[in-house]
Protein backbone atom coordinates (compact mmCIF):
# COMPACT_ATOMS: atom_id res chain seq x y z
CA UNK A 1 202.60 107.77 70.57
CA UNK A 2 200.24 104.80 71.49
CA UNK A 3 202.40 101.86 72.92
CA UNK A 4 202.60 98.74 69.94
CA UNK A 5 201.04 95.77 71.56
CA UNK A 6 202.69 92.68 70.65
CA UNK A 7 200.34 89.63 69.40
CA UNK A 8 200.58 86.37 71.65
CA UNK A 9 201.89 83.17 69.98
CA UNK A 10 198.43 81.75 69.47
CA UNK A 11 196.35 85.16 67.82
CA UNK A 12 199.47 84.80 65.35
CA UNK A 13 198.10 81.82 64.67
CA UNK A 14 194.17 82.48 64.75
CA UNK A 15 194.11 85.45 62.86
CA UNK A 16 195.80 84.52 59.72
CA UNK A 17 192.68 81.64 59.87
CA UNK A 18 189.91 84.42 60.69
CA UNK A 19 191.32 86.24 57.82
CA UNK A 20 191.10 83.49 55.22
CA UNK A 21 187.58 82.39 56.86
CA UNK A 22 186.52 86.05 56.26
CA UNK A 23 187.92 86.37 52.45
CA UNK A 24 186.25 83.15 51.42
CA UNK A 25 182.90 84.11 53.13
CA UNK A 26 183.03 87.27 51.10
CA UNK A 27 184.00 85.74 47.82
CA UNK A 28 181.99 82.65 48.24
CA UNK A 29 178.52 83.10 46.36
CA UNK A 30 175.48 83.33 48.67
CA UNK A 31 172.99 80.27 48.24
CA UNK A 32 169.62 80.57 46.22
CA UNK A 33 166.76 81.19 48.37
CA UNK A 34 164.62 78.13 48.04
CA UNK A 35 161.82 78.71 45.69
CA UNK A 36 157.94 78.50 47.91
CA UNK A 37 156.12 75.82 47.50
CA UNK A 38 152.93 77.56 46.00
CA UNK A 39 151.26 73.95 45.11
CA UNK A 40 147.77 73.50 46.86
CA UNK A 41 148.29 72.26 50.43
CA UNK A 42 146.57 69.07 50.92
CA UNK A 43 145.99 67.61 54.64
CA UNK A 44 144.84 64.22 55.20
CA UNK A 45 144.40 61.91 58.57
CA UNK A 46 147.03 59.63 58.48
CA UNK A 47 149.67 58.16 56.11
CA UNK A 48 147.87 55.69 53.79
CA UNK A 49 145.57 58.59 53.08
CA UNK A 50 148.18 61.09 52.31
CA UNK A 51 149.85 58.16 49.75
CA UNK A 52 146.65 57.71 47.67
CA UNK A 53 146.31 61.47 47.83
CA UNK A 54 149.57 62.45 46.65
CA UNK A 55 149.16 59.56 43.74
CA UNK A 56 146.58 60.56 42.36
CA UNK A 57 147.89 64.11 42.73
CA UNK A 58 150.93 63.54 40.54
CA UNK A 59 153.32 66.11 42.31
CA UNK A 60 150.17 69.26 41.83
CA UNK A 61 149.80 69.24 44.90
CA UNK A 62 151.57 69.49 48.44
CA UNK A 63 150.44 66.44 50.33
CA UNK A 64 150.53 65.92 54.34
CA UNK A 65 149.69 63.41 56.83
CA UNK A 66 148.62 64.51 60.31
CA UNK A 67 149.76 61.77 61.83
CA UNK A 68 153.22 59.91 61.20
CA UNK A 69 154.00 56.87 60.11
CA UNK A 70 153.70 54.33 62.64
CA UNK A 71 151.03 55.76 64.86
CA UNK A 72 148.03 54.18 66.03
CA UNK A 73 144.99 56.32 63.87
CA UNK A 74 141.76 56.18 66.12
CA UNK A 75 142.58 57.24 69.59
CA UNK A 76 145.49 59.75 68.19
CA UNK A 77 145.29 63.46 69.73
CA UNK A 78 146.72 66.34 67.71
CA UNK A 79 149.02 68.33 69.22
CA UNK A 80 149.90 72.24 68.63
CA UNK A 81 152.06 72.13 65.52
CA UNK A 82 149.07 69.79 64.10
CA UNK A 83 146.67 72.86 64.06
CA UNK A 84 149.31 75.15 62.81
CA UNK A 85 150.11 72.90 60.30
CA UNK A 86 146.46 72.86 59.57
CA UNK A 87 145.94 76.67 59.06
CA UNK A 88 147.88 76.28 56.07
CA UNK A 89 145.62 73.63 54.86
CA UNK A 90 143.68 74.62 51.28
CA UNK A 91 141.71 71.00 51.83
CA UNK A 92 141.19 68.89 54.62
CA UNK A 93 140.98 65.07 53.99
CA UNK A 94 139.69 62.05 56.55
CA UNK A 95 138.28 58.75 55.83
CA UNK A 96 135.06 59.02 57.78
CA UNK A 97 133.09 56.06 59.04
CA UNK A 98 133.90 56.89 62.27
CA UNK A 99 137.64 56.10 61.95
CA UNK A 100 139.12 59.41 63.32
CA UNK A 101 137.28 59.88 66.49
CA UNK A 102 139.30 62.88 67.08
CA UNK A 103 139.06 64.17 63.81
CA UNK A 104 135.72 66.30 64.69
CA UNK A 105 137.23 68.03 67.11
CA UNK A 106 140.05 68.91 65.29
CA UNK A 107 138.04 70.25 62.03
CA UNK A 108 136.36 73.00 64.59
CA UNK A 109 139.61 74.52 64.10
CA UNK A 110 140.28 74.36 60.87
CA UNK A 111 138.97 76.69 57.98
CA UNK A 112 139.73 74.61 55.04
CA UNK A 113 136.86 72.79 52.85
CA UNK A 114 136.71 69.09 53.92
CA UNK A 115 136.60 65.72 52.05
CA UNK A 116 135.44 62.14 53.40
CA UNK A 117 136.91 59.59 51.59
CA UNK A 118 134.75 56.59 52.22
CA UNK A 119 131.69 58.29 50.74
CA UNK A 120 129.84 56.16 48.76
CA UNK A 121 131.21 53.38 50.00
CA UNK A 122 129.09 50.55 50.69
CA UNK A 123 129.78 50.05 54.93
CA UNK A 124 130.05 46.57 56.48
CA UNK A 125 128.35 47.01 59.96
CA UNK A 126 130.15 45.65 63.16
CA UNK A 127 128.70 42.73 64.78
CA UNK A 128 130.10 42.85 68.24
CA UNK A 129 131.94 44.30 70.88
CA UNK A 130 131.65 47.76 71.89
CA UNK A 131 131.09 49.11 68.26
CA UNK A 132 128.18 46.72 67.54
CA UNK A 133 125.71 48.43 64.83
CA UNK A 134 128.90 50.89 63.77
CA UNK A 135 130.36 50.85 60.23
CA UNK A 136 133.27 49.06 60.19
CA UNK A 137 135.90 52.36 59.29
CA UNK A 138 138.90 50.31 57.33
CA UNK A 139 137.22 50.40 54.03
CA UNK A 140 140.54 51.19 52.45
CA UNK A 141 141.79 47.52 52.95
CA UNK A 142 139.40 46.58 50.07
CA UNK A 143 140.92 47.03 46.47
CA UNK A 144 136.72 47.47 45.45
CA UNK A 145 136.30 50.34 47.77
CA UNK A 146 139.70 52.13 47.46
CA UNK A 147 138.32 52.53 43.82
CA UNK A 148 135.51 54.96 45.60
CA UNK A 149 138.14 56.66 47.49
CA UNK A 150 139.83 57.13 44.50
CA UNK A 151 137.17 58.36 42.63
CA UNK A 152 136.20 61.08 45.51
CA UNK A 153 140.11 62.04 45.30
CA UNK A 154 140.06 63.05 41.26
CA UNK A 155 136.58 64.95 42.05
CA UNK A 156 138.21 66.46 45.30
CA UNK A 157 141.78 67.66 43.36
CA UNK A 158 140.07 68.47 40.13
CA UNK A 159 138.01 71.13 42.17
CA UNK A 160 141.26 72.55 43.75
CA UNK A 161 142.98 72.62 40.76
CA UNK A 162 141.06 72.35 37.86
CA UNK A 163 143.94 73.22 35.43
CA UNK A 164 145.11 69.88 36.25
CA UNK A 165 142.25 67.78 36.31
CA UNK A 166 143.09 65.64 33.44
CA UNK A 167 146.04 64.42 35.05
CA UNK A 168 143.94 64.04 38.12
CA UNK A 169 141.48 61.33 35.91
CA UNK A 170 144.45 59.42 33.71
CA UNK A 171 146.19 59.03 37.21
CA UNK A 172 143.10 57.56 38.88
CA UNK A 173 142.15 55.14 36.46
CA UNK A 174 145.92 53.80 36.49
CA UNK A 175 145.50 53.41 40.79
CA UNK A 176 142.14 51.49 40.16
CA UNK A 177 143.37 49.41 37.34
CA UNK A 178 146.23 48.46 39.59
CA UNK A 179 144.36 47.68 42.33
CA UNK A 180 141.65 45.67 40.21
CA UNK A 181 144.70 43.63 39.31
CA UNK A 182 145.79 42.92 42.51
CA UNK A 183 142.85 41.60 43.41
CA UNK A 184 142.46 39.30 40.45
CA UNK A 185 145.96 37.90 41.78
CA UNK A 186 144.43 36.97 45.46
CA UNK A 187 141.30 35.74 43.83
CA UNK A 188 144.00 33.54 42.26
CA UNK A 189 146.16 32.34 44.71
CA UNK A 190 142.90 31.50 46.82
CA UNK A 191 141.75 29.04 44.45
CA UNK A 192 142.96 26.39 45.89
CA UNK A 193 143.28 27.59 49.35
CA UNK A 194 141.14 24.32 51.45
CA UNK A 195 141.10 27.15 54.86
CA UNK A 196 139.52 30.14 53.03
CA UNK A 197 139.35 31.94 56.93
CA UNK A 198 141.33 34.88 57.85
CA UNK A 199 141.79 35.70 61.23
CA UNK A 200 143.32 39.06 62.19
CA UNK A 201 143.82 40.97 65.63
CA UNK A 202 141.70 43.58 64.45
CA UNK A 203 138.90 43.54 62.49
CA UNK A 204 139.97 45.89 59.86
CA UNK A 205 139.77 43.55 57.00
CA UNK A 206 136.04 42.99 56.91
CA UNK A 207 135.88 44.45 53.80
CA UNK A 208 138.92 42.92 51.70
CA UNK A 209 136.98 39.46 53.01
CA UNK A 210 133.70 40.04 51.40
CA UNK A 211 135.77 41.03 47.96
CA UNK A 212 137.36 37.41 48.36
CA UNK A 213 134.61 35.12 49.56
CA UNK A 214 136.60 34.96 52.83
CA UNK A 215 135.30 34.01 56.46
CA UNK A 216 136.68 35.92 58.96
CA UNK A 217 137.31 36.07 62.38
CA UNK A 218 139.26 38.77 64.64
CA UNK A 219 139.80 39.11 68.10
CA UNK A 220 138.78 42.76 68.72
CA UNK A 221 136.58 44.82 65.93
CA UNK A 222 138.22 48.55 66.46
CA UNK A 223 141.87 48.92 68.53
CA UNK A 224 140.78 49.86 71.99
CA UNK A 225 142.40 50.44 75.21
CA UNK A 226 141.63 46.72 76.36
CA UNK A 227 142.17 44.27 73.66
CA UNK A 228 142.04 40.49 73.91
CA UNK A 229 139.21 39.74 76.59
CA UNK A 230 139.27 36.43 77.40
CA UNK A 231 135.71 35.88 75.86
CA UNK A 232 137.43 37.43 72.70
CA UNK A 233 140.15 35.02 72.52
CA UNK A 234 137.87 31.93 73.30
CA UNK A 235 135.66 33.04 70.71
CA UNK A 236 138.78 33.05 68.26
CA UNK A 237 140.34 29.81 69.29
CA UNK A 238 136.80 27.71 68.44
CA UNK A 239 136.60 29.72 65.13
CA UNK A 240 140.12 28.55 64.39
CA UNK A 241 139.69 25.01 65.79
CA UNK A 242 136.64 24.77 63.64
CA UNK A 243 138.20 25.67 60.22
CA UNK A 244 141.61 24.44 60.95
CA UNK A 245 142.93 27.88 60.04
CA UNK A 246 146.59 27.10 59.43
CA UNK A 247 147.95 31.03 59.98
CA UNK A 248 147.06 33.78 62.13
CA UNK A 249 147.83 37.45 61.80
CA UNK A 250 148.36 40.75 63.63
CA UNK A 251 148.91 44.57 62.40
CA UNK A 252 152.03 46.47 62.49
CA UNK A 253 150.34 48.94 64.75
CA UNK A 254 148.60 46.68 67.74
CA UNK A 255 150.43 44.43 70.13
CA UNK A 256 150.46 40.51 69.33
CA UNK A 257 150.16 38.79 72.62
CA UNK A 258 146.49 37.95 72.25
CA UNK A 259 146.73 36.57 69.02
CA UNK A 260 150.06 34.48 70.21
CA UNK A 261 147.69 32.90 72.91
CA UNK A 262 145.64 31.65 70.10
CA UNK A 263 148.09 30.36 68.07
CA UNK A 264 149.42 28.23 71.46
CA UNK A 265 146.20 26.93 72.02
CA UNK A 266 145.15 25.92 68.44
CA UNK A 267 148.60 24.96 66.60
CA UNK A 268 148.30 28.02 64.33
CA UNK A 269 151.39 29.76 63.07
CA UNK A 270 151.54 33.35 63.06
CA UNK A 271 152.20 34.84 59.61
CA UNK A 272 153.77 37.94 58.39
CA UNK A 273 152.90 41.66 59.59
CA UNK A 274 149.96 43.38 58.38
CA UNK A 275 149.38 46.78 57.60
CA UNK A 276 146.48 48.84 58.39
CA UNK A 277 146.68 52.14 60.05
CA UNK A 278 149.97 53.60 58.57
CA UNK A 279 152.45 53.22 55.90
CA UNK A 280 156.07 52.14 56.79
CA UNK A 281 159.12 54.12 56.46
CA UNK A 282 161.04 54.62 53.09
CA UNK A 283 163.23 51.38 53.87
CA UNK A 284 160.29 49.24 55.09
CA UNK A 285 157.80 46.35 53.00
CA UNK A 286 154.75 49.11 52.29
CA UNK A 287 156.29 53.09 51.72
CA UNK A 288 153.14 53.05 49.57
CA UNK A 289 149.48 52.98 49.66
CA UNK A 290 149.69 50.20 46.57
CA UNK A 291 152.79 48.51 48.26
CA UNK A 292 150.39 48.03 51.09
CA UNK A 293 147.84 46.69 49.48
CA UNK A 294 149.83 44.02 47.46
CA UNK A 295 152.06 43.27 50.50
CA UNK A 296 149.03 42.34 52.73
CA UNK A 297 147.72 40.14 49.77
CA UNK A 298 150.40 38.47 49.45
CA UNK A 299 151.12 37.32 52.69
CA UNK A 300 147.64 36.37 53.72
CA UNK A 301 147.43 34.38 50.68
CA UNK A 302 151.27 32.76 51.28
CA UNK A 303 149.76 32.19 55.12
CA UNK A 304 146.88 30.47 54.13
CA UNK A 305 148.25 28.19 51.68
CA UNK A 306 150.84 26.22 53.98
């Protein structure tokens, strides 16, 4: 007759637990498999993009953003998961104008039909630098040329998913009403601006300065490796000196330095962050391609009214 084996003080203890654990485990109902996603999968460049996208889209479709929120858009290089993530992809989105430089490269490996944005938009050429003769890539910036974007979104979703084009059109002509609004508002509030000059780090509001009869000044065209030259910043400091621009500005995604040498040499304040290149978190001033828009507004015309 096998020998009884006597339980040590702490299994006495354990296994009453592992008992209960196990009884629960087996009475407890197992959890719903989530349900697939089988919306259209929808990849675009870069976070303000993905935004527009996805508004327009009105929850038909699965919308993505190669890049997160908070990178720096024209010198970014996709890793692994990007292409993997891409294979997935049922349409490709990018803004074009030469804004993604990587973007070419990537698309080799996709097999997904593709969609440019700015197309149709009227470009702004640079005038110096490096990118002299290029198209200046932030169209975006400009509540007029965001309506073409728009537009190329409805035509781009409604061929993906035609069953929902409808919703594709009543949800476009909402974004462009809004942002034809918001520009009526700056238009406004410049009135009776006497320094109608905005100066920027970057030149990516070219465009939103032509919509609003603004001069404008930057200290680099494109974000580059080396930003601020000395030549650059001179070049800034006499356009400020000569139309006793009040307030300077910078991007979320660039660093400030060069632009805080201005603003010591002329007497300029620096205003309030603007966004460009990439959304801000759920939390932050701009979770939204519209919240961008109007935030930028808004502060440049608060900047140049003091």
């Amino acid at each position: 007759m096998p020998q009884s084996r006597r339980c040590s003080p702490l299994l006495r203890v354990v296994l009453p637990c592992l008992l209960l654990a196990v009884v629960a485990t087996g009475c407890a109902r197992p959890a719903p498999p989530s349900s697939p996603d089988d919306r259209p999968h929808v990849l675009t460049t870069f976070s303000v993009l993905a935004d527009l996208v996805d508004t327009v889209g009105g929850g038909h479709v699965r919308v993505e953003s190669i890049t997160k929120v908070g990178a720096e858009i024209h010198g970014y290089e996709p890793t692994p998961s990007d292409l993997v993530r891409a294979q997935d992809a049922d349409l490709v989105i990018d803004n074009g104008l030469g804004l993604e430089r990587w973007f070419e490269r990537f698309l080799n490996s996709v097999d997904a039909p593709h969609v440019v944005l700015s197309d149709g938009v009227e470009p702004i050429d640079i005038r110096t630098g490096d990118y002299r003769g290029r198209a200046n890539p932030h169209a975006w910036m400009s509540p007029v040329a965001a309506q073409t974007y728009v537009d190329n979104t409805v035509v781009a979703l409604s061929g993906l998913a035609p069953e929902h084009a409808a919703d594709f059109e009543a949800n476009g002509r909402e974004l462009k009403a809004d942002l034809a609004d918001l520009l009526a508002d700056f238009r406004e509030d410049l009135a009776d601006v006497d320094a109608a000059a905005l100066v920027t780090c970057e030149g990516a509001f070219s465009y939103l300065a032509r919509d609003a009869g603004l001069r404008e000044s930057f200290i680099w065209p494109v974000n580059a490796d080396s930003e601020g030259t000395p030549r650059q910043i001179r070049d800034v400091i006499a356009f400020v000196e000569e139309n006793r621009v009040p307030t300077l500005f910078c991007e979320s995604t660039v660093n400030p330095s060069a632009q805080e040498q201005v603003a010591l040499a002329t007497g300029a304040r620096l205003g309030g962050t603007l966004y460009v290149d990439s959304l801000s978190g759920p939390e932050g001033p701009v979770p939204t391609f519209l919240d961008l828009i109007r935030y930028d507004l808004h502060t440049i015309a608060e900047g140049l009214a003091r």
